[in-house]
Protein backbone atom coordinates (compact mmCIF):
# COMPACT_ATOMS: atom_id res chain seq x y z
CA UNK A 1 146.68 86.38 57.42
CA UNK A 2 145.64 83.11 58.84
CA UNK A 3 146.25 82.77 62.64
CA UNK A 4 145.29 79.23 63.43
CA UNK A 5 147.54 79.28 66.84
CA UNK A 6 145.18 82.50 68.17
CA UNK A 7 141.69 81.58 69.97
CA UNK A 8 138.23 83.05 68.80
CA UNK A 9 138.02 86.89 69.79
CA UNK A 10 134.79 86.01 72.14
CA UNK A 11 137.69 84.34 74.76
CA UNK A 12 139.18 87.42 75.12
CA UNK A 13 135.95 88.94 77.13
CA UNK A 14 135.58 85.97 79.18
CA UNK A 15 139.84 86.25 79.74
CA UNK A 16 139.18 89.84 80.83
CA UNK A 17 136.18 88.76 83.42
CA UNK A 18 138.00 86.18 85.07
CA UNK A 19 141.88 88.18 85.15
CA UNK A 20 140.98 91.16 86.48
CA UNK A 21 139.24 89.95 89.87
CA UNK A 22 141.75 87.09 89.92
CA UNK A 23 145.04 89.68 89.45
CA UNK A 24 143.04 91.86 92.72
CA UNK A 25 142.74 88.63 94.85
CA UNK A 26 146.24 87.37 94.12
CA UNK A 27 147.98 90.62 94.96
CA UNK A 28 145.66 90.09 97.95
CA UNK A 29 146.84 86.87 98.89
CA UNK A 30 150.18 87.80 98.66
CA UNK A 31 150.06 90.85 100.79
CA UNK A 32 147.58 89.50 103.77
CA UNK A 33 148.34 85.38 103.11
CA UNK A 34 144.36 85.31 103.46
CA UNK A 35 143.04 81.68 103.75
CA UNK A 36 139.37 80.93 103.96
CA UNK A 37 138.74 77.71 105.83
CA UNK A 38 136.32 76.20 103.44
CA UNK A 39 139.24 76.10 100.90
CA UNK A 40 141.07 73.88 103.29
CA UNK A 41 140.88 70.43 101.36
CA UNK A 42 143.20 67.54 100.92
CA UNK A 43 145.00 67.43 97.02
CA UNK A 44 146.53 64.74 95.69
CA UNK A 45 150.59 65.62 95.43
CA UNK A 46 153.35 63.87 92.94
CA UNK A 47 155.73 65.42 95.89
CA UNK A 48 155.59 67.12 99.15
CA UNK A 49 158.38 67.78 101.60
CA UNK A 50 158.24 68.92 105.60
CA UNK A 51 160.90 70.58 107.38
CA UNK A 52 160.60 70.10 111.27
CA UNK A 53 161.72 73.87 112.19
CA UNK A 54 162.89 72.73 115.64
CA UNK A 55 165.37 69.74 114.63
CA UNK A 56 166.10 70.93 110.68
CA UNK A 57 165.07 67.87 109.19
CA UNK A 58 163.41 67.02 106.18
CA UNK A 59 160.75 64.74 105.18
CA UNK A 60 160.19 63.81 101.89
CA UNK A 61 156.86 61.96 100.85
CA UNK A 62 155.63 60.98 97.08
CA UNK A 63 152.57 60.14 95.33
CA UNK A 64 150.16 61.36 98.58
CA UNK A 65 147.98 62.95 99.67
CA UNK A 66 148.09 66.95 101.47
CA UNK A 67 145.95 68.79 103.15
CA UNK A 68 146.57 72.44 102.08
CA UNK A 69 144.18 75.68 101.52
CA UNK A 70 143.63 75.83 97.75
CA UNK A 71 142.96 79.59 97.27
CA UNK A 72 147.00 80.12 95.69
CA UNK A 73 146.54 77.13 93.14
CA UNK A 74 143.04 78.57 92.01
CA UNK A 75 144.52 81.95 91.98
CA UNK A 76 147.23 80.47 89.67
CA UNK A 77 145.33 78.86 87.98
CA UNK A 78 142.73 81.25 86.70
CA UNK A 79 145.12 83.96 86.70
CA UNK A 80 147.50 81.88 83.89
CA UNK A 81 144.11 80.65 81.76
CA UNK A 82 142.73 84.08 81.99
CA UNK A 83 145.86 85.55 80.98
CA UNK A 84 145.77 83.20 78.13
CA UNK A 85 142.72 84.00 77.20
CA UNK A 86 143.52 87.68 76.92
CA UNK A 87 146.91 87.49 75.20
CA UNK A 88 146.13 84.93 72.91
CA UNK A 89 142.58 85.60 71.40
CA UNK A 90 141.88 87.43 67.85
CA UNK A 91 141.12 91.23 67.43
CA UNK A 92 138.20 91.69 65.68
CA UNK A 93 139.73 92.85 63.11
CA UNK A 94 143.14 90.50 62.90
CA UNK A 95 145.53 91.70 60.27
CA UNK A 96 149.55 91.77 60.06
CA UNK A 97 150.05 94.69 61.28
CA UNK A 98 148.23 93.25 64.46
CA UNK A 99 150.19 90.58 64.08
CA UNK A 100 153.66 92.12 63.89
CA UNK A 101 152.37 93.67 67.19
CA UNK A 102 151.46 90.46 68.64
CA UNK A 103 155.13 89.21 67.81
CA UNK A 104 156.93 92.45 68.98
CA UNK A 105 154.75 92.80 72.31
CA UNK A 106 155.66 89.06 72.77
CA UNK A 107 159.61 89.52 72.25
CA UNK A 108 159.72 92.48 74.16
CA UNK A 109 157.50 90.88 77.27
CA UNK A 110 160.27 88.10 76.83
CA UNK A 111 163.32 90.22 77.40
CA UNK A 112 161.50 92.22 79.87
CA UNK A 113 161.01 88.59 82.13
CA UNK A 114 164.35 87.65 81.56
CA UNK A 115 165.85 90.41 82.31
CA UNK A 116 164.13 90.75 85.87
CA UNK A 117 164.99 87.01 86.58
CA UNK A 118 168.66 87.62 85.80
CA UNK A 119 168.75 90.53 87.83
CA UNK A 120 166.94 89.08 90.52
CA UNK A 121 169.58 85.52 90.00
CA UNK A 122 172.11 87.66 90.62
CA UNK A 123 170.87 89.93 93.38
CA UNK A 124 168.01 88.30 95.40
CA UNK A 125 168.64 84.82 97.87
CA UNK A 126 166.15 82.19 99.92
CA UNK A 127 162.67 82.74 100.33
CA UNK A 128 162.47 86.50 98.29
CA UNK A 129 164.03 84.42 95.50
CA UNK A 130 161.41 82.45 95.65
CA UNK A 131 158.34 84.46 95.26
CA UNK A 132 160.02 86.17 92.24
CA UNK A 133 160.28 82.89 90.57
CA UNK A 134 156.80 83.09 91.20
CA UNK A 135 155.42 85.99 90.36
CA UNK A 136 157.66 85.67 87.17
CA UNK A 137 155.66 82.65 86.61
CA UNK A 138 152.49 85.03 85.47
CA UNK A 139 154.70 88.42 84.58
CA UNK A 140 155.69 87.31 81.29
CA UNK A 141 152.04 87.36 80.21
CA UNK A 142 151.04 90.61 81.83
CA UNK A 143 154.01 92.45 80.55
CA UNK A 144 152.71 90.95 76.89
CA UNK A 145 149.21 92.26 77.29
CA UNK A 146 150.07 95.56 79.08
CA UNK A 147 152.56 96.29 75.80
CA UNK A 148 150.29 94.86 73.11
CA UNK A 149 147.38 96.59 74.48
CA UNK A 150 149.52 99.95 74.81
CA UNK A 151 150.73 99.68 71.25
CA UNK A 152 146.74 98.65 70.05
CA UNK A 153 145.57 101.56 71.77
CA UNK A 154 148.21 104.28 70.41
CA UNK A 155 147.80 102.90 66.70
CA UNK A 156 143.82 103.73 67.13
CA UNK A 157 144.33 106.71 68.23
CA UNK A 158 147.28 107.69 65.51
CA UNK A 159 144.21 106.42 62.63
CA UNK A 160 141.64 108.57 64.78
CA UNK A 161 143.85 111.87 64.76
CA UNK A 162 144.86 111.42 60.98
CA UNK A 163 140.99 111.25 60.05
C-alpha cells in the first residue's frame, strides 16, 4: 500500500527522543509553573493583551514586541513535532492492516478529544476551561499513539502466541 502522507520510519526514533523528556517537562511546567531566567527573552507577538488587576482594564497591543519566558512555547512546540513524528512515521513493515490501524487509532483518538472537550464545554468555566483547551491541544495525538501503539503491540503478540 503506498503511504505517501506517512514520514520515513527513522523519524519515529528521533519523535520518541524528543516526546518523552518534553511530555516529563511539560507536566512539570504545569504542576510547579517553573521558569528559568535565561528563557526570559522578548518574542515578537501578532497580539498581546494586559489586564491591570487593580482597575479591570484591558490593554490591547498588535504587531509588538513581549517579553515573556519561552519554556511553554518550546514545550509546545517540541511536544506537537515530536508527537508528529511518532504518530505519523512508517512501521517497518507498513502494510494495510497497519494501516486500517492507523485509521481506526486515529478515529477513535478523535472521538475520544471531542468527547472530553464537550464534556468539559459543558461542565468546566474561566481559567480551568482554559488549560483544557490546552492540554486538548496535544491530547488528540497522545490518545492516537497510546491506542495505535496498544493495538500494534497486542497484534504482535496474537502472531507470537499462534506460532
Amino acid at each position: 500500500m503506498k503511504t505517501n502522507y506517512l514520514l520515513p520510519n527513522r523519524f519515529k526514533l528521533i519523535g520518541w527522543i524528543i516526546f518523552i523528556p518534553s511530555f516529563i517537562l511539560g507536566i512539570l511546567f504545569l504542576i510547579f509553573e517553573f521558569e528559568p531566567n535565561f528563557l526570559n527573552i522578548k518574542l515578537f507577538a501578532f497580539a498581546k493583551e494586559s489586564v491591570n488587576f487593580l482597575t479591570g482594564s484591558t490593554s490591547k497591543e498588535y504587531f509588538t514586541f513581549v517579553k515573556t519566558n519561552a519554556l511553554d512555547e518550546i514545550l509546545a512546540l517540541s511536544l506537537i513535532i515530536s508527537a508528529l513524528f511518532v504518530a505519523f512515521s512508517k512501521e517497518k513493515d507498513e502494510d494495510e492492516f497497519i494501516s486500517k490501524i492507523r485509521l481506526e487509532s486515529l478515529v477513535w483518538a478523535t472521538y475520544i478529544n471531542y468527547a472530553i472537550l464537550f464534556f468539559s464545554i459543558i461542565f468546566i468555566f474561566g481559567m480551568p476551561f482554559f488549560w483544557v483547551m490546552v492540554c486538548n491541544m496535544f491530547t488528540i495525538l497522545i490518545f492516537f499513539i497510546i491506542r495505535f501503539n496498544w493495538l500494534i503491540y497486542k497484534s504482535k503478540k496474537t502472531v507470537k502466541n499462534e506460532e
